[in-house]
C-alpha atoms as a PDB file:
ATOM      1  CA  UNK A   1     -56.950 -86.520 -31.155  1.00  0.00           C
ATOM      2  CA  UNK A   2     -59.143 -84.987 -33.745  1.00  0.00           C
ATOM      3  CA  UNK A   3     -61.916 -84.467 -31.091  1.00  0.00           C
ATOM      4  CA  UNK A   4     -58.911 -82.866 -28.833  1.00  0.00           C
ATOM      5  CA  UNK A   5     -57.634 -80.630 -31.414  1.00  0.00           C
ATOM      6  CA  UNK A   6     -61.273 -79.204 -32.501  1.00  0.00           C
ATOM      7  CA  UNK A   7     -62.321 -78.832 -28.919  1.00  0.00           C
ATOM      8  CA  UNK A   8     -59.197 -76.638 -27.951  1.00  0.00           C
ATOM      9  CA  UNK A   9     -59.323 -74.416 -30.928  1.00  0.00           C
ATOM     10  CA  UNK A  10     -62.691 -73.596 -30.427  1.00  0.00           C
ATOM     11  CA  UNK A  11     -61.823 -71.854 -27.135  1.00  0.00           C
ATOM     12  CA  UNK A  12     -59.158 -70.437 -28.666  1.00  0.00           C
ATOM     13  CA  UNK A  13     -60.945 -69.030 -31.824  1.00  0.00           C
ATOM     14  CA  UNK A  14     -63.107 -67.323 -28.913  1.00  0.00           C
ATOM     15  CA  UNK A  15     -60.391 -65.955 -27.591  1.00  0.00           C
ATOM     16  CA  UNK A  16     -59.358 -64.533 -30.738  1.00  0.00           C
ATOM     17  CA  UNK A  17     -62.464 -62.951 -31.144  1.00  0.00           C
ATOM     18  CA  UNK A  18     -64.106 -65.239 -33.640  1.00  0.00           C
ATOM     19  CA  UNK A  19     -67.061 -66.184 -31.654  1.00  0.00           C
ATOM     20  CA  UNK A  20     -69.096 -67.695 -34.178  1.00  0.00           C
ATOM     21  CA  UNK A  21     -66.276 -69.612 -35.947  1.00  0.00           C
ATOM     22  CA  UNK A  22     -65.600 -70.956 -32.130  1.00  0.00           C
ATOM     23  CA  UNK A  23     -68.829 -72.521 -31.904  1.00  0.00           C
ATOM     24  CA  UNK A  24     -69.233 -74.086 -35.033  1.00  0.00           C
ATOM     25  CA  UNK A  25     -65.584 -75.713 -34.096  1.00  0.00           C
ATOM     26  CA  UNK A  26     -67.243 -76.920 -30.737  1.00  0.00           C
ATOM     27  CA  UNK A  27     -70.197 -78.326 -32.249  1.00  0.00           C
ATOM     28  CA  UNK A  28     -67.389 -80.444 -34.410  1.00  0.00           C
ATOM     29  CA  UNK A  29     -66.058 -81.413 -32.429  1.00  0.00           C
ATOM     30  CA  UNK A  30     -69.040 -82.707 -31.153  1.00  0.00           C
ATOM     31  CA  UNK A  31     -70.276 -84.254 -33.682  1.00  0.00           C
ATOM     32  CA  UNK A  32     -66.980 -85.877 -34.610  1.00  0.00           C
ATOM     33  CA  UNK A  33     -66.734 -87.341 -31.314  1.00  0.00           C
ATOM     34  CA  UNK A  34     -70.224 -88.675 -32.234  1.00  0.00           C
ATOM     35  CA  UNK A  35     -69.497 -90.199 -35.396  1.00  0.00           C
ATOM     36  CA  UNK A  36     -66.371 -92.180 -33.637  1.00  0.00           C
ATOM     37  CA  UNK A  37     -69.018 -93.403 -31.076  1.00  0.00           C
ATOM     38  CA  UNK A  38     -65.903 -93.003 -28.253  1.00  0.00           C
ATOM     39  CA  UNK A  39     -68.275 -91.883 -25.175  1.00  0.00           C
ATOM     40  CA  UNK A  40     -64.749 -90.349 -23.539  1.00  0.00           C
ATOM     41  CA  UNK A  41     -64.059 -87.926 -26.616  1.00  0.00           C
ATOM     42  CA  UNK A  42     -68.051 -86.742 -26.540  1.00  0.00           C
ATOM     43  CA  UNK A  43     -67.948 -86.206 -22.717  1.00  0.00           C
ATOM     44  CA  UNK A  44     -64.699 -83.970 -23.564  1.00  0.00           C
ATOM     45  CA  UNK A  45     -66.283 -82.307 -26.498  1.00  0.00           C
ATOM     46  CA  UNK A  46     -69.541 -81.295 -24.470  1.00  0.00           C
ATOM     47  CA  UNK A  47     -67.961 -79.854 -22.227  1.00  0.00           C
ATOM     48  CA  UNK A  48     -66.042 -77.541 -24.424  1.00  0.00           C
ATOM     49  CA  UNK A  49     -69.093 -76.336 -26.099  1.00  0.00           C
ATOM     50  CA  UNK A  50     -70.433 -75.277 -22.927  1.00  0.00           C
ATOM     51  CA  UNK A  51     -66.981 -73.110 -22.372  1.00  0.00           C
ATOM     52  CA  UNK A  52     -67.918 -71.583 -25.514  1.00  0.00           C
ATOM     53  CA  UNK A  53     -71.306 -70.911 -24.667  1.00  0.00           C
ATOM     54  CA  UNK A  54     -70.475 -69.652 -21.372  1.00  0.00           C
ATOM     55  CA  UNK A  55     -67.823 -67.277 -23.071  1.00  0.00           C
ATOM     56  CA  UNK A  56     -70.674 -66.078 -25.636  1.00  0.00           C
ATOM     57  CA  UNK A  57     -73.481 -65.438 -23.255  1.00  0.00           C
ATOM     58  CA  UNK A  58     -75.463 -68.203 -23.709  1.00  0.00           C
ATOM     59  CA  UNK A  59     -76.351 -70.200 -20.171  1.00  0.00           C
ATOM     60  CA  UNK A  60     -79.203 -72.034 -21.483  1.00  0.00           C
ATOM     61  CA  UNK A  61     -77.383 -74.088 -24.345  1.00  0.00           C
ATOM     62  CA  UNK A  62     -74.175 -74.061 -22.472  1.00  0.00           C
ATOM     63  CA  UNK A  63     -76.162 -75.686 -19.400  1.00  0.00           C
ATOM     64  CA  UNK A  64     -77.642 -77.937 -21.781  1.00  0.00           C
ATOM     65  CA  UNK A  65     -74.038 -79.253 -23.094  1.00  0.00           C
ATOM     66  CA  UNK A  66     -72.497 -78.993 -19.654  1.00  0.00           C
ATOM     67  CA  UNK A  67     -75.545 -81.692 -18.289  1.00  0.00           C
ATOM     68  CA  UNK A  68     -75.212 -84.216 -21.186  1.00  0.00           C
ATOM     69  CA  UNK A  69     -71.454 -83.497 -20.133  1.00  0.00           C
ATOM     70  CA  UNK A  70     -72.321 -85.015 -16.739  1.00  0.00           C
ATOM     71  CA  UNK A  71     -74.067 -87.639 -18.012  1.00  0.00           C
ATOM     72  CA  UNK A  72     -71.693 -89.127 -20.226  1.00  0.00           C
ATOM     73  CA  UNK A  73     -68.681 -89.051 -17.966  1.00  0.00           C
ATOM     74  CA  UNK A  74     -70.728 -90.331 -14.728  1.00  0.00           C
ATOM     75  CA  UNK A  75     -71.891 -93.564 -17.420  1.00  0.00           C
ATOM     76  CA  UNK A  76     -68.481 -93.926 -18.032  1.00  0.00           C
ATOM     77  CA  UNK A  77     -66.371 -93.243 -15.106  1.00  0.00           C
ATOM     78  CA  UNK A  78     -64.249 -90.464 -16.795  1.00  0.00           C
ATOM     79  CA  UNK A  79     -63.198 -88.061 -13.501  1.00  0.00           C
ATOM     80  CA  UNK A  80     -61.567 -85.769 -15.466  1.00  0.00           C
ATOM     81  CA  UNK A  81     -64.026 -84.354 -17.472  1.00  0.00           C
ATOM     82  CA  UNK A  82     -66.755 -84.891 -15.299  1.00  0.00           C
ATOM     83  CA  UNK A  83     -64.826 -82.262 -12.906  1.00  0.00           C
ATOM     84  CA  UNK A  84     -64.842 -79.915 -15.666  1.00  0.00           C
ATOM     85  CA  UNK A  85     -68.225 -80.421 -16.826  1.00  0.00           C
ATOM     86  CA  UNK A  86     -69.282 -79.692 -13.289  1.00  0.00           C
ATOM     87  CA  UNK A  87     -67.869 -76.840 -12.799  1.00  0.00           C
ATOM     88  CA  UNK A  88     -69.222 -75.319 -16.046  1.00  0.00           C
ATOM     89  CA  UNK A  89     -72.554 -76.601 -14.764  1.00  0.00           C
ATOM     90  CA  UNK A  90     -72.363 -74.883 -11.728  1.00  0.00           C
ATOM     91  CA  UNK A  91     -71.273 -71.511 -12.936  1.00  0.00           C
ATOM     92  CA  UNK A  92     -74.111 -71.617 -15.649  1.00  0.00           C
ATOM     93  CA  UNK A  93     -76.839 -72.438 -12.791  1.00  0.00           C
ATOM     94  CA  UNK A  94     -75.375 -69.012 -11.376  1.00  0.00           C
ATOM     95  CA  UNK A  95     -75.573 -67.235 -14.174  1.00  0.00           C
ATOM     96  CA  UNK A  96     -79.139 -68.215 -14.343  1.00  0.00           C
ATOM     97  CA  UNK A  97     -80.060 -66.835 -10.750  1.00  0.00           C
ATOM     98  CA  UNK A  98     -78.940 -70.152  -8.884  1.00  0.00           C
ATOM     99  CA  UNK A  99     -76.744 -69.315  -6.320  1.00  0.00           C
ATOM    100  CA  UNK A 100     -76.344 -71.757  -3.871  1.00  0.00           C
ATOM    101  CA  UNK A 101     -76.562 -74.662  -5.835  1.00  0.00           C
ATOM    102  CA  UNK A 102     -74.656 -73.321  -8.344  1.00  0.00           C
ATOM    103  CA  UNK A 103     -71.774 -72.146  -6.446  1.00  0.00           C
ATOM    104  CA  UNK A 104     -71.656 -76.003  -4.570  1.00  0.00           C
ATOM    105  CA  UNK A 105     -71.490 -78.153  -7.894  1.00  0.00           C
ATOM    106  CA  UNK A 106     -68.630 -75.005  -9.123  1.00  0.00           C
ATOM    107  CA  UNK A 107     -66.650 -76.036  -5.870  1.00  0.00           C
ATOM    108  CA  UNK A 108     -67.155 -79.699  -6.382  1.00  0.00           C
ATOM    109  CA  UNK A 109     -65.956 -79.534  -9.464  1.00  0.00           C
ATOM    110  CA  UNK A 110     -62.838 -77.687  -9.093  1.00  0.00           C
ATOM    111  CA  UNK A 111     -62.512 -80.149  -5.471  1.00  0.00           C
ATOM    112  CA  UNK A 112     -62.482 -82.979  -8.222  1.00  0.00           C
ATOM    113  CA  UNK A 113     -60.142 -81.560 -10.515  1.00  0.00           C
ATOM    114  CA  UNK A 114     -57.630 -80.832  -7.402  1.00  0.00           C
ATOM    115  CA  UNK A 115     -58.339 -84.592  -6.128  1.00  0.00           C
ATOM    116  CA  UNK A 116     -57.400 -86.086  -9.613  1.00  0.00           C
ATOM    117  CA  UNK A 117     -53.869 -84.186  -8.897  1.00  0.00           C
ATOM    118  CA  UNK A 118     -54.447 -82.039 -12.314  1.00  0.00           C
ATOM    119  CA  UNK A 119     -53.058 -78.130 -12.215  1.00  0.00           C
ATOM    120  CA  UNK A 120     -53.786 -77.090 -15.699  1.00  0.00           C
ATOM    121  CA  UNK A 121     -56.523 -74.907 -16.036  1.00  0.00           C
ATOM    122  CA  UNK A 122     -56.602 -74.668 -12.275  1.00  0.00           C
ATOM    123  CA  UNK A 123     -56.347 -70.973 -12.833  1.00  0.00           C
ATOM    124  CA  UNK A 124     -59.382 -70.823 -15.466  1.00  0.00           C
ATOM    125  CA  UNK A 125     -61.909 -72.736 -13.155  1.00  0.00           C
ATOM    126  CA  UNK A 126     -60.815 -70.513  -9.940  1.00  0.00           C
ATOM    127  CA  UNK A 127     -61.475 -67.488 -12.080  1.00  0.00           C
ATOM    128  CA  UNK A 128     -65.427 -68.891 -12.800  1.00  0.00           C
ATOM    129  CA  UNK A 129     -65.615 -69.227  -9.148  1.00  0.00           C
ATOM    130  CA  UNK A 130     -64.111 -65.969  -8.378  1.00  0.00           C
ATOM    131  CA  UNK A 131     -67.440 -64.619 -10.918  1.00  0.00           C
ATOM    132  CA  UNK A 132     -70.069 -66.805  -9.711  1.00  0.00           C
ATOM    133  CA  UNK A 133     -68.901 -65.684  -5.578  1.00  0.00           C
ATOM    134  CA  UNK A 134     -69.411 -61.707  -7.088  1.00  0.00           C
ATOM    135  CA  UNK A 135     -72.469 -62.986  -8.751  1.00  0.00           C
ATOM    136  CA  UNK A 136     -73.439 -64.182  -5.361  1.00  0.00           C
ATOM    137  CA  UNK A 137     -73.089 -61.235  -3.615  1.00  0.00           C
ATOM    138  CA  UNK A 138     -70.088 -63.052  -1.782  1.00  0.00           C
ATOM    139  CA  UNK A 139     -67.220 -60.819  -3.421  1.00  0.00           C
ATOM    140  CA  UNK A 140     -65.428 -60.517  -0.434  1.00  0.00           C
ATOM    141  CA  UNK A 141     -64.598 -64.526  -0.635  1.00  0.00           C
ATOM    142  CA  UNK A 142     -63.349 -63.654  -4.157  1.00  0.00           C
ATOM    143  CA  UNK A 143     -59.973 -62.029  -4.320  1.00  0.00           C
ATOM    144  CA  UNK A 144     -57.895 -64.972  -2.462  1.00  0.00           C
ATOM    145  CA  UNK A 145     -59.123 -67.368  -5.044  1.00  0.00           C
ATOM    146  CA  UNK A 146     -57.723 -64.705  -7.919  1.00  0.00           C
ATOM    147  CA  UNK A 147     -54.620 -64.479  -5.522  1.00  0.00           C
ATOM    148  CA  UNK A 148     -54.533 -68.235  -6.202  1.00  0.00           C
ATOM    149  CA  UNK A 149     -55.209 -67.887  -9.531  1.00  0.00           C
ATOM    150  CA  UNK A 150     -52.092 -65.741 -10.542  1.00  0.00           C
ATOM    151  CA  UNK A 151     -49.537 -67.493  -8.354  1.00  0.00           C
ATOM    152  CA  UNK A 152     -50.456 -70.969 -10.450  1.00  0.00           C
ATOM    153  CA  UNK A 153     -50.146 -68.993 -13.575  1.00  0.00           C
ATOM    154  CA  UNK A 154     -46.585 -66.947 -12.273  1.00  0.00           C
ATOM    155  CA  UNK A 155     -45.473 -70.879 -11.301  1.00  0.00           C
ATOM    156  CA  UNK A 156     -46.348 -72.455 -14.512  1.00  0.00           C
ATOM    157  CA  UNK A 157     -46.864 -70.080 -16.866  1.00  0.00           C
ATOM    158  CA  UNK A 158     -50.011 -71.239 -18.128  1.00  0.00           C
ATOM    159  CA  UNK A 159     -50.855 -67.449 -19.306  1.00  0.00           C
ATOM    160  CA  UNK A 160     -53.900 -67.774 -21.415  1.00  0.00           C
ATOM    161  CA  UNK A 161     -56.381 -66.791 -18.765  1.00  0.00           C
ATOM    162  CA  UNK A 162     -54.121 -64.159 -17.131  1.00  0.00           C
ATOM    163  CA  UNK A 163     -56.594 -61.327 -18.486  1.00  0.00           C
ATOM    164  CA  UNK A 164     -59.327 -62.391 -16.960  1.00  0.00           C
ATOM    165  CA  UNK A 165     -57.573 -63.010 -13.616  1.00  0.00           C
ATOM    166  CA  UNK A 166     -56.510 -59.642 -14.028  1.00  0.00           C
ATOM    167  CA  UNK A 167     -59.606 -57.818 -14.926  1.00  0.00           C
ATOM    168  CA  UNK A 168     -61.642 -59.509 -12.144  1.00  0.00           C
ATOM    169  CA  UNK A 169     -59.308 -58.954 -10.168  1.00  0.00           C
ATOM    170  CA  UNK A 170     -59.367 -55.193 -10.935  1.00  0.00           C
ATOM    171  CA  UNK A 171     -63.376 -55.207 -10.709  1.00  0.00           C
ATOM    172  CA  UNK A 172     -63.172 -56.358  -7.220  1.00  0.00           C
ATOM    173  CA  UNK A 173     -60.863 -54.191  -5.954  1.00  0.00           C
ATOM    174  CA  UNK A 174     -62.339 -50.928  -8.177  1.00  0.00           C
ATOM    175  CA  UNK A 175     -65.786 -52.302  -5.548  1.00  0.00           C
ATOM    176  CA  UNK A 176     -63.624 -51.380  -2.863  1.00  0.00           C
ATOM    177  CA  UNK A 177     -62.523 -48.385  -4.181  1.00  0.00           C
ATOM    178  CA  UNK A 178     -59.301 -49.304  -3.889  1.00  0.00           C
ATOM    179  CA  UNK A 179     -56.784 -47.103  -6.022  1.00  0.00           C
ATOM    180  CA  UNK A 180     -54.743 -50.362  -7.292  1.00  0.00           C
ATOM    181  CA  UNK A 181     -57.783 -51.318  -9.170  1.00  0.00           C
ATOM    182  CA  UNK A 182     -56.909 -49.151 -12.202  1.00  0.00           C
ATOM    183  CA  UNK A 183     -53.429 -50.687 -12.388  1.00  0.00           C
ATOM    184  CA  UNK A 184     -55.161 -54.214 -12.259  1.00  0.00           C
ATOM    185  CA  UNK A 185     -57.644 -53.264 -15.456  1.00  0.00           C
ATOM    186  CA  UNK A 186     -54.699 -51.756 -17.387  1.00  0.00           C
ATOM    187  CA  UNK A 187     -52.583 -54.926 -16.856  1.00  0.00           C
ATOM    188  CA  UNK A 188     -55.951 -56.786 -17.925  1.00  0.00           C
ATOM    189  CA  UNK A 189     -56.195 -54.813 -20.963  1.00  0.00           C
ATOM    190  CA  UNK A 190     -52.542 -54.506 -22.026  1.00  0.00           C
ATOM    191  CA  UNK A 191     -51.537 -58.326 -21.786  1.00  0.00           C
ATOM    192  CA  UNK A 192     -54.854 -59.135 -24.030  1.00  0.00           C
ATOM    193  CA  UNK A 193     -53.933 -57.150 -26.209  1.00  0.00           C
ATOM    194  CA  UNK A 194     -49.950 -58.446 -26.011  1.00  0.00           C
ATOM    195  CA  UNK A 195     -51.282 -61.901 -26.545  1.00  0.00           C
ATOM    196  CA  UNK A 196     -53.394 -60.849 -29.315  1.00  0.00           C
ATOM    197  CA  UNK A 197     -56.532 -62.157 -27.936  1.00  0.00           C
ATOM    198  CA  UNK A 198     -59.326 -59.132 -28.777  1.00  0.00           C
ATOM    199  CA  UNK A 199     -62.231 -61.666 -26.841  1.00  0.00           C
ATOM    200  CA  UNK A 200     -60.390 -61.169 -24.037  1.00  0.00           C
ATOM    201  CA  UNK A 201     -59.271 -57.874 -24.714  1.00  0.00           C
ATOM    202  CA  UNK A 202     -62.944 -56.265 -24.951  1.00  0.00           C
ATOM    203  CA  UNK A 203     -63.706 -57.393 -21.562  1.00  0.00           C
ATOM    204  CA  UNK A 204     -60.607 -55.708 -20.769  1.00  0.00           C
ATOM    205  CA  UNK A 205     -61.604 -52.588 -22.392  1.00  0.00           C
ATOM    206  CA  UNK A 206     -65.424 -52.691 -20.843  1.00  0.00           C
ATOM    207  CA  UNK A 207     -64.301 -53.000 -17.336  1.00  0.00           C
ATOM    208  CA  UNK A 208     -61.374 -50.507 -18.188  1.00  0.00           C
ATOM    209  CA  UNK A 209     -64.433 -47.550 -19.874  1.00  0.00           C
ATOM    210  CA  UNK A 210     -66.388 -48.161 -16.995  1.00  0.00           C
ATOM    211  CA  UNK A 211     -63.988 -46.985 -14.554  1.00  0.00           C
ATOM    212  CA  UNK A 212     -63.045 -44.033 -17.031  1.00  0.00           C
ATOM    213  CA  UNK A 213     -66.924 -43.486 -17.375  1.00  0.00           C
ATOM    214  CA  UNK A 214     -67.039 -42.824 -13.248  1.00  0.00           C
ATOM    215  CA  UNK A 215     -64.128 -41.059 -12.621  1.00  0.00           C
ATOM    216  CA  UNK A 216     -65.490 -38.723 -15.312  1.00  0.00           C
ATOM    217  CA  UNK A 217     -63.212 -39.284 -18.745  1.00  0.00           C
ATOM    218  CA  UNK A 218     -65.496 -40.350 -21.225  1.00  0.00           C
ATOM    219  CA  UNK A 219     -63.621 -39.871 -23.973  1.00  0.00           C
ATOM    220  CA  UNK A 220     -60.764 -41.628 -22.450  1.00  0.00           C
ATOM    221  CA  UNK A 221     -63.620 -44.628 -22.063  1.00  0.00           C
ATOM    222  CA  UNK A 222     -64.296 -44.245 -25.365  1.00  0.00           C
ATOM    223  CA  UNK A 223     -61.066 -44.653 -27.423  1.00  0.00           C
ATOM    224  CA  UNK A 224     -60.712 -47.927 -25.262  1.00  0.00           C
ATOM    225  CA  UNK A 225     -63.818 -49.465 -26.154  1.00  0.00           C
ATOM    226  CA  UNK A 226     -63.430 -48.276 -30.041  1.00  0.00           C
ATOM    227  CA  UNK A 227     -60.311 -50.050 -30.441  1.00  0.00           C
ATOM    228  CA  UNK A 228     -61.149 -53.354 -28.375  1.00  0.00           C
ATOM    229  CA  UNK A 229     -64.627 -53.125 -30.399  1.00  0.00           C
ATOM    230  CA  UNK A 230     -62.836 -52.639 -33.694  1.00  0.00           C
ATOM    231  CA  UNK A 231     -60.962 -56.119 -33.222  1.00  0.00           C
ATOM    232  CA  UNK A 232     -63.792 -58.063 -33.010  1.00  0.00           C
ATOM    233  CA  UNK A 233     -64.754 -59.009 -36.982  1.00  0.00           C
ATOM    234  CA  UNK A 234     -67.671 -61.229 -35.692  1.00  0.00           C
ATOM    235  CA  UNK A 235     -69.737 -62.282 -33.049  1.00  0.00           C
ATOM    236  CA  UNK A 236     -71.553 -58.440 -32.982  1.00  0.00           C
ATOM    237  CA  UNK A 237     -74.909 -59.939 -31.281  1.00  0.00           C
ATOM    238  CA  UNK A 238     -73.018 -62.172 -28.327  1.00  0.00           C
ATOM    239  CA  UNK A 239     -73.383 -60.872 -25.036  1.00  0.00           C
ATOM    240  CA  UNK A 240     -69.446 -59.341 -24.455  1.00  0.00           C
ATOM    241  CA  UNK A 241     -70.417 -57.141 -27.766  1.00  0.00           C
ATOM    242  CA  UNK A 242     -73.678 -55.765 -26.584  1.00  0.00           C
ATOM    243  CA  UNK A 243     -72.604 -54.792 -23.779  1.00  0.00           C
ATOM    244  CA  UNK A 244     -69.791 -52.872 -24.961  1.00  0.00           C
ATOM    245  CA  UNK A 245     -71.700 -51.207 -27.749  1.00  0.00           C
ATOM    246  CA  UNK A 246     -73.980 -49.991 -24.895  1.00  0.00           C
ATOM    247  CA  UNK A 247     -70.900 -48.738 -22.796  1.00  0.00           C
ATOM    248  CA  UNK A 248     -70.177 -46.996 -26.115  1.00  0.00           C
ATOM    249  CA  UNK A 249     -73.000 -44.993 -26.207  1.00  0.00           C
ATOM    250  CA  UNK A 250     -72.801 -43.883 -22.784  1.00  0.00           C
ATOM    251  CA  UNK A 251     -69.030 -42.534 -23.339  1.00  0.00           C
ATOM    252  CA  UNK A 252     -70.226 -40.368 -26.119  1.00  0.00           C
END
């Protein structure tokens, strides 16, 4: 339970914009599940801290976790998690330039998560393999499995993800220059900030400055970015926070 408890909060604290206190919780957790010697909790555990370090950035740890993930559960038969450690593992190989691969041990994953009759956080993993089809250059394949996505969370109101669902959903359609991609961001950026989640919420905000950026209202791009940026007490040098301190700058 203790191993449970740690692991979820550490996504959480992520969420919440406290991305270093989020993966010192995962690495408890980890170590925890170590100490008890219970090969089930440590399977669990790794495969949270590769969430985290997914969420931060970081595909070389996070693949790292996600494989010792693998290992443990295959040793001892636990389905579950080994569904979810492969579909971290996949989306990590893609974010390190493996496509193919990556996107087949993503679907696998989520096919074994489905087969084991489990909906909850159906809508997170179909969200990594919306990113890792855009990542592909398959974006097109995308939006159905974000359509999916937001009718599981509408049915069971397992909200939150919905950001991200949102946002992605928004960057896709902004790629076809559709006009209901600006509705999609501001939903993205509004429920974050509803739910009081400011990780979430400066991926909101990025995606949200960008489009401001092209459609030519800096300034507009700006006051998003300062107040998503302002939320975030920690975490300054993880990827989400670079990026938007670069965005920054360009909305000057």
């Amino acid at each position: 339970t203790g191993v449970l408890c740690l692991s979820y909060s550490a996504w959480a604290l992520w969420q919440m914009g406290r991305a270093e206190q989020a993966l010192l919780r995962a690495r408890e957790a980890v170590a925890l599940a170590e100490r008890l010697t219970q090969p089930f909790a440590l399977g669990q555990a790794l495969g949270f801290l590769a969430v985290v370090h997914l969420f931060r950035g970081e595909p070389l740890p996070g693949l790292r976790a996600a494989q010792q993930a693998i290992e443990v559960c295959e040793a001892g038969g636990f389905v579950q998690w080994l569904a979810h450690a492969r579909v971290l593992h996949g989306r990590l190989r893609l974010a390190l330039g493996e496509l193919d691969s990556g996107l087949d041990e993503l679907a696998q994953g989520l096919a074994l998560w489905a087969a084991s009759g489990a909906v909850v956080t159906r809508p997170f993993y179909l969200a990594l393999q919306a990113e890792g089809l855009v990542i592909a250059g398959r974006g097109a394949e995308a939006l159905p499995l974000l359509t999916e996505a937001q009718a599981l969370i509408a049915r069971h109101g397992e909200r939150y993800y919905e950001p991200e669902v949102q946002r992605l959903t928004g960057a896709l359609l902004r790629q076809r220059a559709d006009p209901a991609a600006r509705g999609w961001l501001d939903r993205a950026w509004s429920s974050a900030r509803a739910m009081q989640l400011p990780g979430l919420a400066l991926r909101a905000a990025s995606a949200l400055a960008e489009l401001h950026l092209a459609q030519g209202q800096p300034e507009e791009g700006r006051l998003v970015l300062a107040e998503a940026l302002a939320a975030i007490t920690e975490g300054h040098d993880t990827q989400d926070a670079r990026q938007a301190v670069a965005l920054l700058a360009r909305c000057q």
